[in-house]
C-alpha atoms as a PDB file:
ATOM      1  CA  UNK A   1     117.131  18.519  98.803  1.00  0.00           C
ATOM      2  CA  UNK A   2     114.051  18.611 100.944  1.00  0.00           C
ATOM      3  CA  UNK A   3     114.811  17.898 104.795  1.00  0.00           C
ATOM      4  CA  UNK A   4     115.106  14.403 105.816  1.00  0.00           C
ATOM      5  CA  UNK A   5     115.086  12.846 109.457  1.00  0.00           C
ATOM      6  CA  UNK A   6     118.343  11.305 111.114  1.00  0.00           C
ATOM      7  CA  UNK A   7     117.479   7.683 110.420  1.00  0.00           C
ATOM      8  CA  UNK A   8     120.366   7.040 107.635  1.00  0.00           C
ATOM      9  CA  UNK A   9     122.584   9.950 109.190  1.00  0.00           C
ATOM     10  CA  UNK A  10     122.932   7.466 112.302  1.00  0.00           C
ATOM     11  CA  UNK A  11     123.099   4.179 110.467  1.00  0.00           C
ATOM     12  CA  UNK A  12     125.921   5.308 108.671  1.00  0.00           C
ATOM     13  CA  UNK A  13     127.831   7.096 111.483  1.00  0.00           C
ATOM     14  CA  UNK A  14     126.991   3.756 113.979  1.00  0.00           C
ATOM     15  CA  UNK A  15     128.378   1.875 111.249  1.00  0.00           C
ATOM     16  CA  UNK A  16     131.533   4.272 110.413  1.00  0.00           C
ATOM     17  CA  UNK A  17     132.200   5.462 114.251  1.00  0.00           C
ATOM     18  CA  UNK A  18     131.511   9.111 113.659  1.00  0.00           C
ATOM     19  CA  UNK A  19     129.044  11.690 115.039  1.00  0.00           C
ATOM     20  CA  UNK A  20     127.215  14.094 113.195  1.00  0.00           C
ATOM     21  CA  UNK A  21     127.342  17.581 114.546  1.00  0.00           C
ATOM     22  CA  UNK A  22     124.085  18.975 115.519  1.00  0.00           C
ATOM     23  CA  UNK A  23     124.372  22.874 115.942  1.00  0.00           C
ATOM     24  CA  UNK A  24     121.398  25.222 117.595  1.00  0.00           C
ATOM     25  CA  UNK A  25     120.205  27.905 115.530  1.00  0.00           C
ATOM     26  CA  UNK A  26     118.889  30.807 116.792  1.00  0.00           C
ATOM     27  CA  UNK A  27     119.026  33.733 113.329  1.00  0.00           C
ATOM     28  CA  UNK A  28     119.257  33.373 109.721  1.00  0.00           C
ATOM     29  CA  UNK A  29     123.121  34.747 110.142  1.00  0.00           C
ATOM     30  CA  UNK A  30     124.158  31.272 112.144  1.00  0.00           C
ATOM     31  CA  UNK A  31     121.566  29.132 109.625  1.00  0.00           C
ATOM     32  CA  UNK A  32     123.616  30.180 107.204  1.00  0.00           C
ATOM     33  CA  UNK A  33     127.156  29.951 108.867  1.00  0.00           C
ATOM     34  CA  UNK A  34     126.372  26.907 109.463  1.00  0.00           C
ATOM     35  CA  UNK A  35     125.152  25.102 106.072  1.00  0.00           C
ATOM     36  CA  UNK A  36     127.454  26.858 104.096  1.00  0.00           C
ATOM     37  CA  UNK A  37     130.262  24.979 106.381  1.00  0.00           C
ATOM     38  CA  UNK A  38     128.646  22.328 106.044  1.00  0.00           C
ATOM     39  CA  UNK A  39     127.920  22.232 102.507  1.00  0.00           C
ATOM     40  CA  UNK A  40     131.830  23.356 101.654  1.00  0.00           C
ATOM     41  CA  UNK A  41     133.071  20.205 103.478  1.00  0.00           C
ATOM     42  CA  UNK A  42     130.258  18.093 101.936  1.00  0.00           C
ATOM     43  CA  UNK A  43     128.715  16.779 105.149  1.00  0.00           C
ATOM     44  CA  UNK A  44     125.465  16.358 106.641  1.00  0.00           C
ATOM     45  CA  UNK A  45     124.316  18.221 109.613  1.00  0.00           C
ATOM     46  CA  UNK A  46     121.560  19.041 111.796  1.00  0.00           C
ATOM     47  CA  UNK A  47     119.750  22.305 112.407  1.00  0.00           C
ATOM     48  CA  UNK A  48     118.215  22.531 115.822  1.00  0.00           C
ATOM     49  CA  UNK A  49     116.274  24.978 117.346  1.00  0.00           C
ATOM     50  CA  UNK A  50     115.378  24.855 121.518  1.00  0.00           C
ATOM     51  CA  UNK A  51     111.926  25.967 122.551  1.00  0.00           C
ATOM     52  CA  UNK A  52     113.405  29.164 123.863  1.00  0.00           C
ATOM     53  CA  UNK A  53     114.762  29.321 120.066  1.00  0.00           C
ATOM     54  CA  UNK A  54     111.409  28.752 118.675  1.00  0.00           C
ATOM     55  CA  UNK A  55     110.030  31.763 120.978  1.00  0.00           C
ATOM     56  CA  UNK A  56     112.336  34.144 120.021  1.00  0.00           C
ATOM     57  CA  UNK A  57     112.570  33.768 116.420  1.00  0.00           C
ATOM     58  CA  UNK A  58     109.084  32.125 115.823  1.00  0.00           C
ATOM     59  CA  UNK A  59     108.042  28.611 114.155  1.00  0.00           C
ATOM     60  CA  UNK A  60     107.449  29.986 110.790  1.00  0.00           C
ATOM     61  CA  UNK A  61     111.284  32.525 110.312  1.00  0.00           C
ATOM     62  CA  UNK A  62     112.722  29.355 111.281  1.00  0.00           C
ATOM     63  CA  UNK A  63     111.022  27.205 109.384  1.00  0.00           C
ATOM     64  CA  UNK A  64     111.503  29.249 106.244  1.00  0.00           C
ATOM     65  CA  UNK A  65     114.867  30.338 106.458  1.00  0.00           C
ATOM     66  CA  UNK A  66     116.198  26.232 107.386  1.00  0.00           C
ATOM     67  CA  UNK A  67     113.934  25.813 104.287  1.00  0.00           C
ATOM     68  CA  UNK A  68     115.894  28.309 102.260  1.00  0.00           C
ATOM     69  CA  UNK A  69     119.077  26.591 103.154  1.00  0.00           C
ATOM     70  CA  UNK A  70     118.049  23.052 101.920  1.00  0.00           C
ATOM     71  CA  UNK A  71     117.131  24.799  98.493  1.00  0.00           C
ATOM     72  CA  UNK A  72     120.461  26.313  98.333  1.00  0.00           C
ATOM     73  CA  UNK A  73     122.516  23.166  99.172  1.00  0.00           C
ATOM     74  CA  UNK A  74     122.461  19.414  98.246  1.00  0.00           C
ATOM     75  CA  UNK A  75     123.627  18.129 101.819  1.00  0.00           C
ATOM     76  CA  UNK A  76     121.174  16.305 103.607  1.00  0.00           C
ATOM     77  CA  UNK A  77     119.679  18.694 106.519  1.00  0.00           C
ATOM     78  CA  UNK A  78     117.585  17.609 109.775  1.00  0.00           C
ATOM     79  CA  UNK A  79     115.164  19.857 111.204  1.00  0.00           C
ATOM     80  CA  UNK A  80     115.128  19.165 115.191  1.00  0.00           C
ATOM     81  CA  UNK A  81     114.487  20.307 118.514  1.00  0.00           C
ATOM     82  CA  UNK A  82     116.432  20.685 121.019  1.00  0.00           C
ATOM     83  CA  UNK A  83     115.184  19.694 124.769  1.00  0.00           C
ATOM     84  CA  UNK A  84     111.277  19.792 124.039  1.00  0.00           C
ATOM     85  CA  UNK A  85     110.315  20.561 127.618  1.00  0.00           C
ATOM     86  CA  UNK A  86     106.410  18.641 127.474  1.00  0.00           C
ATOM     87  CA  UNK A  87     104.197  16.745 124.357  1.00  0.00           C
ATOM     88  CA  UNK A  88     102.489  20.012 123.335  1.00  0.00           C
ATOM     89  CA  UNK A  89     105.922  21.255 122.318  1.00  0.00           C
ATOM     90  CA  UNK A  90     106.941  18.324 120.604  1.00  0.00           C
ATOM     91  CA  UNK A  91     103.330  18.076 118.751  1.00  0.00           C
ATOM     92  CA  UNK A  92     103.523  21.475 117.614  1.00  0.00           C
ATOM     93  CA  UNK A  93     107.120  20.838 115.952  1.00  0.00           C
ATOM     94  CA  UNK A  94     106.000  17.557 114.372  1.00  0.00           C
ATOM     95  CA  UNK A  95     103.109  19.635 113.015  1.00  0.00           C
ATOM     96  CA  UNK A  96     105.097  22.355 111.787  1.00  0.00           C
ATOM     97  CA  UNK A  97     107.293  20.265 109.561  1.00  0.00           C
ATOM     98  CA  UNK A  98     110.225  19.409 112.356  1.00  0.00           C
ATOM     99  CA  UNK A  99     111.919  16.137 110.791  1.00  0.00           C
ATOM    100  CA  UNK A 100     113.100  15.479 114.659  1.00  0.00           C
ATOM    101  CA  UNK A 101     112.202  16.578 117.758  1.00  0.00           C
ATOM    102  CA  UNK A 102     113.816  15.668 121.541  1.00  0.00           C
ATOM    103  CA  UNK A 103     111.516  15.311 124.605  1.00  0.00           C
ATOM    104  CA  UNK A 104     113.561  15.770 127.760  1.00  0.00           C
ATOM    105  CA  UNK A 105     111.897  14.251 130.507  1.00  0.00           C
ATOM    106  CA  UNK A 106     115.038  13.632 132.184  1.00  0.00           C
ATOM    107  CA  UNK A 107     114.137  16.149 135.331  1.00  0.00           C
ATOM    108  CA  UNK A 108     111.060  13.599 136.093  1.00  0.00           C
ATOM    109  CA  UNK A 109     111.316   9.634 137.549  1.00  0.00           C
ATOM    110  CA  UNK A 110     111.762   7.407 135.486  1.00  0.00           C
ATOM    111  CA  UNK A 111     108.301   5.999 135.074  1.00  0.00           C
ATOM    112  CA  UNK A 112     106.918   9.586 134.240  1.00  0.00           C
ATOM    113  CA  UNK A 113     109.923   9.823 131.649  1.00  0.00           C
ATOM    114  CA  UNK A 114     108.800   6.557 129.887  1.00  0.00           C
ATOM    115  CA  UNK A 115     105.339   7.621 129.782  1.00  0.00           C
ATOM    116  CA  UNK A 116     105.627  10.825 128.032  1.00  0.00           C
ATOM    117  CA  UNK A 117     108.145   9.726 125.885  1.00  0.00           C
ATOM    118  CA  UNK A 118     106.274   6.792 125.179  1.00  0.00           C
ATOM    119  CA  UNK A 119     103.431   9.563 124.231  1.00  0.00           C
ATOM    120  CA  UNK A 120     105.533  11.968 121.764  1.00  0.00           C
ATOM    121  CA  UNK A 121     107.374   8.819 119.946  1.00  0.00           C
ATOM    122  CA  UNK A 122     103.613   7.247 119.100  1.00  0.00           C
ATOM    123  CA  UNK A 123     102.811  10.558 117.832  1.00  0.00           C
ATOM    124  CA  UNK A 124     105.783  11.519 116.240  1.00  0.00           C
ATOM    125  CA  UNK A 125     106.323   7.580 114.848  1.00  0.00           C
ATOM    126  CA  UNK A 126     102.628   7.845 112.917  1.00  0.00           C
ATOM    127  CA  UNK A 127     103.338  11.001 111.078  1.00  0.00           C
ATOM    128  CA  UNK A 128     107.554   9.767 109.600  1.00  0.00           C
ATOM    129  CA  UNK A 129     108.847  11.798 112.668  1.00  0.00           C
ATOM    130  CA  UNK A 130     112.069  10.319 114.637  1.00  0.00           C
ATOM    131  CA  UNK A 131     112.494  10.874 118.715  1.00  0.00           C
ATOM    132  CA  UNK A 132     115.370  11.382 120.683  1.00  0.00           C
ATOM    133  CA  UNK A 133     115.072  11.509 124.328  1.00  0.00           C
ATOM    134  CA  UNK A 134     117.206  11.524 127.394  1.00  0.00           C
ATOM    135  CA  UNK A 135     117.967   9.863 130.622  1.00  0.00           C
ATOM    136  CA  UNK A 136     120.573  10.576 133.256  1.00  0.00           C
ATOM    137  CA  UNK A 137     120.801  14.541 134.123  1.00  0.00           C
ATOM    138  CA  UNK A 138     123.376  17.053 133.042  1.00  0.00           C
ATOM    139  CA  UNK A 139     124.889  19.565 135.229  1.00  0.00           C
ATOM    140  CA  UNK A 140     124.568  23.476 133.829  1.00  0.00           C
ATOM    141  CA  UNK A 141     122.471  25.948 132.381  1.00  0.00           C
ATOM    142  CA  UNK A 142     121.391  26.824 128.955  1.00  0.00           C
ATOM    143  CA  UNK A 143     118.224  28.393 127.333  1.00  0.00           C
ATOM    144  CA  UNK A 144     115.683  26.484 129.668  1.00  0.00           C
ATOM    145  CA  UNK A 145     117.635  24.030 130.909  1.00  0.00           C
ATOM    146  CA  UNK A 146     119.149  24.365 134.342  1.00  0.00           C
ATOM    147  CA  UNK A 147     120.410  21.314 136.544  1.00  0.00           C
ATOM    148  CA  UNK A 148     122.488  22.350 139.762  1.00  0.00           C
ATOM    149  CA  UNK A 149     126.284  19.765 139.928  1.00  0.00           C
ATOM    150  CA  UNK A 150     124.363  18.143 142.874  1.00  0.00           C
ATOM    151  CA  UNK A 151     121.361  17.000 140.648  1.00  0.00           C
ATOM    152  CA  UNK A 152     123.208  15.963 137.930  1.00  0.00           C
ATOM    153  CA  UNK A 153     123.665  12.364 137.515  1.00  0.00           C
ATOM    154  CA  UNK A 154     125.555   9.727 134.791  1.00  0.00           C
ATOM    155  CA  UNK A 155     123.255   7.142 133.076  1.00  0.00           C
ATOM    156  CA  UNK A 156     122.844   3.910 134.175  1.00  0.00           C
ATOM    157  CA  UNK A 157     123.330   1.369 131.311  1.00  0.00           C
ATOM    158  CA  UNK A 158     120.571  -0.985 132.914  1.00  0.00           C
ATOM    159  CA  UNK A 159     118.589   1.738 133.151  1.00  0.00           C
ATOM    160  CA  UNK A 160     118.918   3.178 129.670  1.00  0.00           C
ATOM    161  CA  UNK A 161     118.431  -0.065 127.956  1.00  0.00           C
ATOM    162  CA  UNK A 162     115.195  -0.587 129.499  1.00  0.00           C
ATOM    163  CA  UNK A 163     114.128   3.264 128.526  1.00  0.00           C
ATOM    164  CA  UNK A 164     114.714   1.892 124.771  1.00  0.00           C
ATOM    165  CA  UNK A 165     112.934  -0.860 124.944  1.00  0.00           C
ATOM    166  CA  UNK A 166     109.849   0.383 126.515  1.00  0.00           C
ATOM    167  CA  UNK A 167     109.626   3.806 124.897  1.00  0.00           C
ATOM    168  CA  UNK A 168     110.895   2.986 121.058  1.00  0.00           C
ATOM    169  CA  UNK A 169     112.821   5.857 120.631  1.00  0.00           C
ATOM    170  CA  UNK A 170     115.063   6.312 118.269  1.00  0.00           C
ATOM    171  CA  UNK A 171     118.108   8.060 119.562  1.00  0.00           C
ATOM    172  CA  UNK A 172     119.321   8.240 123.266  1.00  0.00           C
ATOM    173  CA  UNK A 173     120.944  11.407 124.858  1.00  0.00           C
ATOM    174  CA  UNK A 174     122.902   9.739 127.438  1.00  0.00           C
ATOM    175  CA  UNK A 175     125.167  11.790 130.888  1.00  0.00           C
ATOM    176  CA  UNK A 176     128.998  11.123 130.613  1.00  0.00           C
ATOM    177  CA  UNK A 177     130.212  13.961 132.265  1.00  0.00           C
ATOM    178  CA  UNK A 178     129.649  17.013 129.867  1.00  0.00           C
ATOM    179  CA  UNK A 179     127.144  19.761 131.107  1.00  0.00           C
ATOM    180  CA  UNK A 180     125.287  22.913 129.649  1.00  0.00           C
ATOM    181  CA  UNK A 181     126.749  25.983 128.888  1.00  0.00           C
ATOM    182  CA  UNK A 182     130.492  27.436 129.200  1.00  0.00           C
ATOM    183  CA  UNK A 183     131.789  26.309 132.442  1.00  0.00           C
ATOM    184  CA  UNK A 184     131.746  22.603 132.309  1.00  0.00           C
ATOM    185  CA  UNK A 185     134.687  21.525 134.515  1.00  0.00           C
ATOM    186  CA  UNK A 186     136.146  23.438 136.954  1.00  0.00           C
ATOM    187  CA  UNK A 187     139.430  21.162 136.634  1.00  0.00           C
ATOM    188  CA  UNK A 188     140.629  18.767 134.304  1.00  0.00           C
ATOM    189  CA  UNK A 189     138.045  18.243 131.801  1.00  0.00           C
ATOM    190  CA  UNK A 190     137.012  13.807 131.940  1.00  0.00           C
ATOM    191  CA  UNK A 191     134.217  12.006 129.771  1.00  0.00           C
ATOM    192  CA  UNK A 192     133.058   8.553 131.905  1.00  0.00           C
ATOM    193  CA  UNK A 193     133.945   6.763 128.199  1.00  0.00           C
ATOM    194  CA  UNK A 194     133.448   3.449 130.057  1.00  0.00           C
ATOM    195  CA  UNK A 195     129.613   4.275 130.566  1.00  0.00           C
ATOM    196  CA  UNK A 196     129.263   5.209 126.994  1.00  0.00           C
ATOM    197  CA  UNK A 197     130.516   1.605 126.092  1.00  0.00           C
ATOM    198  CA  UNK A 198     128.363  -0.133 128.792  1.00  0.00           C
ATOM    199  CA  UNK A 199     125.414   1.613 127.081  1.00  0.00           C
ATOM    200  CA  UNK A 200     126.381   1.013 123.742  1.00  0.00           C
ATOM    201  CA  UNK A 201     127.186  -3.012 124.848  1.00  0.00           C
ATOM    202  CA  UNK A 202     123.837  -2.821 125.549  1.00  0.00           C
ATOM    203  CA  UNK A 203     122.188  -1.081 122.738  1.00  0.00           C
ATOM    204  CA  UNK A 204     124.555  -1.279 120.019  1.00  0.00           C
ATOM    205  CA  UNK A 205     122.264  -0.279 117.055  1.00  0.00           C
ATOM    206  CA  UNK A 206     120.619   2.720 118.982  1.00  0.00           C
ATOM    207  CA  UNK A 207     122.145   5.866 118.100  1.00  0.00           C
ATOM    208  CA  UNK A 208     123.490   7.824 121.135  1.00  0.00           C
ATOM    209  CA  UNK A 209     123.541  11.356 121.464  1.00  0.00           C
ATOM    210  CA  UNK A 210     126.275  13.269 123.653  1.00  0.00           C
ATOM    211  CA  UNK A 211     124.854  17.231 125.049  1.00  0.00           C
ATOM    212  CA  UNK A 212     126.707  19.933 126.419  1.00  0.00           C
ATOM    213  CA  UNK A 213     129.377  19.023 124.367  1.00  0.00           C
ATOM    214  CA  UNK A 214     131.111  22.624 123.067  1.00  0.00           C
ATOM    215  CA  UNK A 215     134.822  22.742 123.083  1.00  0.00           C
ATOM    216  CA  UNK A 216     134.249  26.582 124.684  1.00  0.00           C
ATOM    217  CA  UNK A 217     137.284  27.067 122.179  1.00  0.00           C
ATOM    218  CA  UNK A 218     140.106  29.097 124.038  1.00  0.00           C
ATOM    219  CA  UNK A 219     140.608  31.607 120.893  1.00  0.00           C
ATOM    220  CA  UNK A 220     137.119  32.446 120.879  1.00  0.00           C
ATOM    221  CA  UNK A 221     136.716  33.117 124.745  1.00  0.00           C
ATOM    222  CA  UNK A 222     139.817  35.287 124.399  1.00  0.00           C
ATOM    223  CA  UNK A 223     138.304  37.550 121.858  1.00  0.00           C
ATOM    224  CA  UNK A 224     135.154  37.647 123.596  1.00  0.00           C
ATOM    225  CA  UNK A 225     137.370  39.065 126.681  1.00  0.00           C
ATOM    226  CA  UNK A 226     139.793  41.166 125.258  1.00  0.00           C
ATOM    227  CA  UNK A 227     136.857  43.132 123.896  1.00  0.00           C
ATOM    228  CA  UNK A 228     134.929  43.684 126.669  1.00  0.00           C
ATOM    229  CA  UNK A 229     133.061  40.550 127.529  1.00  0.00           C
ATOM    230  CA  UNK A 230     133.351  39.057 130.760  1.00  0.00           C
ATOM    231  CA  UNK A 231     133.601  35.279 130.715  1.00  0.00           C
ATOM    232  CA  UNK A 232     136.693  34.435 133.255  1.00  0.00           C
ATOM    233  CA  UNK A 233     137.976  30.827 133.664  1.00  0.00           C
ATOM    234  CA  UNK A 234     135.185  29.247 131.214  1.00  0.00           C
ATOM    235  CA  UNK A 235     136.018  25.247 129.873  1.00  0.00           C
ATOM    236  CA  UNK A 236     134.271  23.017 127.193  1.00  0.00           C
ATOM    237  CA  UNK A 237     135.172  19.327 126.317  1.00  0.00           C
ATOM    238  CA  UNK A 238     138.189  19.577 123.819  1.00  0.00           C
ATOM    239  CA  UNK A 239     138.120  18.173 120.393  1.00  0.00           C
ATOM    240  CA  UNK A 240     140.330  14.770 120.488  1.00  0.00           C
ATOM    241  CA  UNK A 241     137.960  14.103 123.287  1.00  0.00           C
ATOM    242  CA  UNK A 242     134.455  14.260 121.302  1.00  0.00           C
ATOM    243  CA  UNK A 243     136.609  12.787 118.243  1.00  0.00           C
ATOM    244  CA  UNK A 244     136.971   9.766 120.699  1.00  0.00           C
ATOM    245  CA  UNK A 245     132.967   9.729 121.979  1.00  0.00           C
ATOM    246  CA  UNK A 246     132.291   9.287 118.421  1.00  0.00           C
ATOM    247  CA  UNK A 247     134.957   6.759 117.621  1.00  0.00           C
ATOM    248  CA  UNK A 248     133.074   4.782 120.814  1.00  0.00           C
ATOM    249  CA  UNK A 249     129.877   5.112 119.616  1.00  0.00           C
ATOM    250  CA  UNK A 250     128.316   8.591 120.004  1.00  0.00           C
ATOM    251  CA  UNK A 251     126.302   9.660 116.953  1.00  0.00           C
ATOM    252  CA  UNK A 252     125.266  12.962 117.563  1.00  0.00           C
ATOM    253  CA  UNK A 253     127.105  15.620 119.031  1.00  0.00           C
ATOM    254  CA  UNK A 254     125.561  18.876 120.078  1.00  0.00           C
ATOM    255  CA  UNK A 255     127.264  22.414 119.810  1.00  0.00           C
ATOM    256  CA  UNK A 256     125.893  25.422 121.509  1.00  0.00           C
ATOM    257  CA  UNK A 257     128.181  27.550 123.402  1.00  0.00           C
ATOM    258  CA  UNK A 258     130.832  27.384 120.849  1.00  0.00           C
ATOM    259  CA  UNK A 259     128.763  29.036 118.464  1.00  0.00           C
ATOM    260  CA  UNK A 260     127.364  31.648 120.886  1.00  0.00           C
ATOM    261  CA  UNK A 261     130.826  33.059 121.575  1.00  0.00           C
ATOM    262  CA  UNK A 262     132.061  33.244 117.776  1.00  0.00           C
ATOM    263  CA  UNK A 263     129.088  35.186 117.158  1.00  0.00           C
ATOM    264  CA  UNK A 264     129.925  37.510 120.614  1.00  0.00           C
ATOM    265  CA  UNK A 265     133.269  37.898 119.693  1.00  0.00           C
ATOM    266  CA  UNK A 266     133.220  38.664 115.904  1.00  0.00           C
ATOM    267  CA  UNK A 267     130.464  41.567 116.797  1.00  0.00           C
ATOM    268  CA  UNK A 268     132.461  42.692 119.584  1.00  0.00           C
ATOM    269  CA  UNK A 269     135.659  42.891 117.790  1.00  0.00           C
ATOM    270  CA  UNK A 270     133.621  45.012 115.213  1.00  0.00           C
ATOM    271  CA  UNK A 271     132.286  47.103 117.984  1.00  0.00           C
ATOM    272  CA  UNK A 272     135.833  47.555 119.364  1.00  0.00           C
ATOM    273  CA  UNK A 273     137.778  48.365 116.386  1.00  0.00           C
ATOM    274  CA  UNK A 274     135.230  50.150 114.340  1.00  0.00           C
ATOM    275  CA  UNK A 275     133.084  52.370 116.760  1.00  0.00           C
ATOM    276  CA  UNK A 276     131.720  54.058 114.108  1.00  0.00           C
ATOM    277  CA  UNK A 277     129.781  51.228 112.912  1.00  0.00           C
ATOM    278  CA  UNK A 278     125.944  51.124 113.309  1.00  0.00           C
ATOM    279  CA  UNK A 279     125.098  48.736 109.649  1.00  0.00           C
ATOM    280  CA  UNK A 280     124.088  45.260 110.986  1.00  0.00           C
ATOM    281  CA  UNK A 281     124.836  44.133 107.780  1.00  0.00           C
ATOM    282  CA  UNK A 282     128.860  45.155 108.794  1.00  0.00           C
ATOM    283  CA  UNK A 283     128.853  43.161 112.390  1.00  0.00           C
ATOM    284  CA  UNK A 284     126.303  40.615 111.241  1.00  0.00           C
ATOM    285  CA  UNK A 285     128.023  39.585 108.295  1.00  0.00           C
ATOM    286  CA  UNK A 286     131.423  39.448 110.679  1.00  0.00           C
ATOM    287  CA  UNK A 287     129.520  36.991 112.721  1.00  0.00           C
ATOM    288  CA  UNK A 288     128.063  35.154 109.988  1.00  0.00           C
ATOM    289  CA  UNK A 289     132.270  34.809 108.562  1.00  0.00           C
ATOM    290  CA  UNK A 290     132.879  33.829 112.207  1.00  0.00           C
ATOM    291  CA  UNK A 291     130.066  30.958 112.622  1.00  0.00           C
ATOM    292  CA  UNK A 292     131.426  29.252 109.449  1.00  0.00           C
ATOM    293  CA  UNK A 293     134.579  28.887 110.263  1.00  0.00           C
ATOM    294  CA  UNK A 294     134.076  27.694 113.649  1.00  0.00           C
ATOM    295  CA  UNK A 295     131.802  24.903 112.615  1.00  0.00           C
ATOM    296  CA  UNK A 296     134.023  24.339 109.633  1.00  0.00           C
ATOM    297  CA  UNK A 297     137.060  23.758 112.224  1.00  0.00           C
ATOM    298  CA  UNK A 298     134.546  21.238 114.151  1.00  0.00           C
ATOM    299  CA  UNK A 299     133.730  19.236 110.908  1.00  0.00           C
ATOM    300  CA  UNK A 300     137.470  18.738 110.149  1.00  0.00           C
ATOM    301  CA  UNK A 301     138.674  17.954 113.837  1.00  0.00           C
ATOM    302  CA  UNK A 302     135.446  16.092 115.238  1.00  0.00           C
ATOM    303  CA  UNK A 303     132.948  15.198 112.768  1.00  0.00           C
ATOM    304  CA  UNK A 304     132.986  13.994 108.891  1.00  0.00           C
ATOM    305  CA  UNK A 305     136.133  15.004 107.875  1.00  0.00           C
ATOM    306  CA  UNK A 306     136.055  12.834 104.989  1.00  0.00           C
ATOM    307  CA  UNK A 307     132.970  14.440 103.178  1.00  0.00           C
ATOM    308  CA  UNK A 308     130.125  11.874 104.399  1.00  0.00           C
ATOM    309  CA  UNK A 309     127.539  13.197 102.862  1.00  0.00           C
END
């Protein structure tokens, strides 16, 4: 199955109240961790790739390998990146063959946010490209993003309807109270659900997309830890509380972090136990076991658990 865009992903999930999990991709090991989850437990998912992504691995070995993974499977797969910083980004995805692409222009006013992503969704609209873009600001840091707690700032429903309408884009990454990276609360961990359903009052047949949303799963930071890493008193947003965001109206949920550490910790634990080891194939392949099952366990607790595909 060729790549397609999000468009019937999100009608279905707006119309079901689920999210689809949207996982970053960095290597061919976590491409395919990820679509062979995926395609085990029948769902669809999206592949996206940051611009710090796109350096290190290239548009073309990502291209390629995503490419690989939609002639291997019969799930439908979106193509789409994550936090395009400016247009020229954006363009260069659209060209490439990106079925999606984010612009983030939530660190400028909100004029200069409407403008430019007024500019990428007339671009992206003429060649059977879909936007998503953001407004309010989350807290933490992650590949290029980086927004200090005093910055960071929920959306205003007023606000973000007006975005909508004056941009045409066609998904909304909204601020609820998640943030970037591993620590996102220092105490108990709290979603503002009543914003969510302000926004989706509001805009009820725009999909709305929920970042910095990893669960920073506890077995996976303990692994990392007990085998040398150094992550100490690290949180994500748990699982019955994204399972909710999408119940309320989120359609897209994105997971980072999570897969980060089940890649640390598999190739640790390899490291650890089996010193001898040098084959990447060995720790790779560990990882690769490790990446599937964690977005396997996020399918069944969070996302389609029902085989929506």
């Amino acid at each position: 199955m060729p790549l397609v865009t999000s468009k019937e992903m999100f009608e279905r999930a707006m119309k079901e109240h689920y999210a689809i999990g949207a996982f970053n991709v960095n290597n061919m090991e976590i491409i395919q961790g990820i679509v062979s989850a995926a395609a085990e437990e029948n769902s669809p998912v999206i592949l996206q790739a940051s611009s710090s992504a796109i350096k290190y691995a290239g548009y073309n070995y990502l291209l390629k390998m995503v490419e690989a993974a939609t002639q291997e499977t019969n799930i439908p797969i979106v193509l789409h990146l994550d936090h395009g910083p400016d247009f020229e980004t954006c363009k260069a995805c659209i060209d490439a063959g990106f079925t999606s692409v984010m612009i983030d222009g939530s660190k400028y006013d909100f004029e200069e946010n409407v403008a430019l992503t007024k500019k990428v969704v007339d671009y992206a609209h003429e060649r059977g490209v879909v936007v998503e873009a953001e407004i309010g600001k989350l807290a933490g840091v992650e590949d290029e993003v980086n927004v200090s707690e005093d910055d960071a700032r929920y959306t205003n429903p007023d606000e973000a309807y007006e975005f909508v309408q004056r941009t045409g884009c066609d998904s909304l990454a909204i601020a609820i109270g998640t943030s970037h990276g591993a620590y996102k609360f220092s105490g108990e961990p709290r979603l503002r659900y009543d914003i969510l359903q302000k926004v989706k009052e509001k805009l009820p047949n725009t999909p709305i997309v929920l970042h910095g949303a990893s669960t920073v799963i506890p077995e996976l930071l303990e692994m990392c830890n007990k085998y040398g890493g150094n992550i100490p008193g690290a949180q994500g947003v748990p699982d019955e509380m994204l399972k909710k965001a999408g119940e309320l109206g989120v359609s897209k949920i994105n997971v980072d972090t999570d897969l980060r550490l089940a890649m640390t910790a598999s190739i640790r634990k390899v490291f650890a136990e089996n010193p001898e080891v040098f084959d990447p194939r060995k720790y790779c392949g560990e990882a690769r076991k490790m990446i599937k099952n964690t977005v396997q366990n996020k399918i069944r607790n969070v996302f389609c658990s029902s085989n929506k595909a």
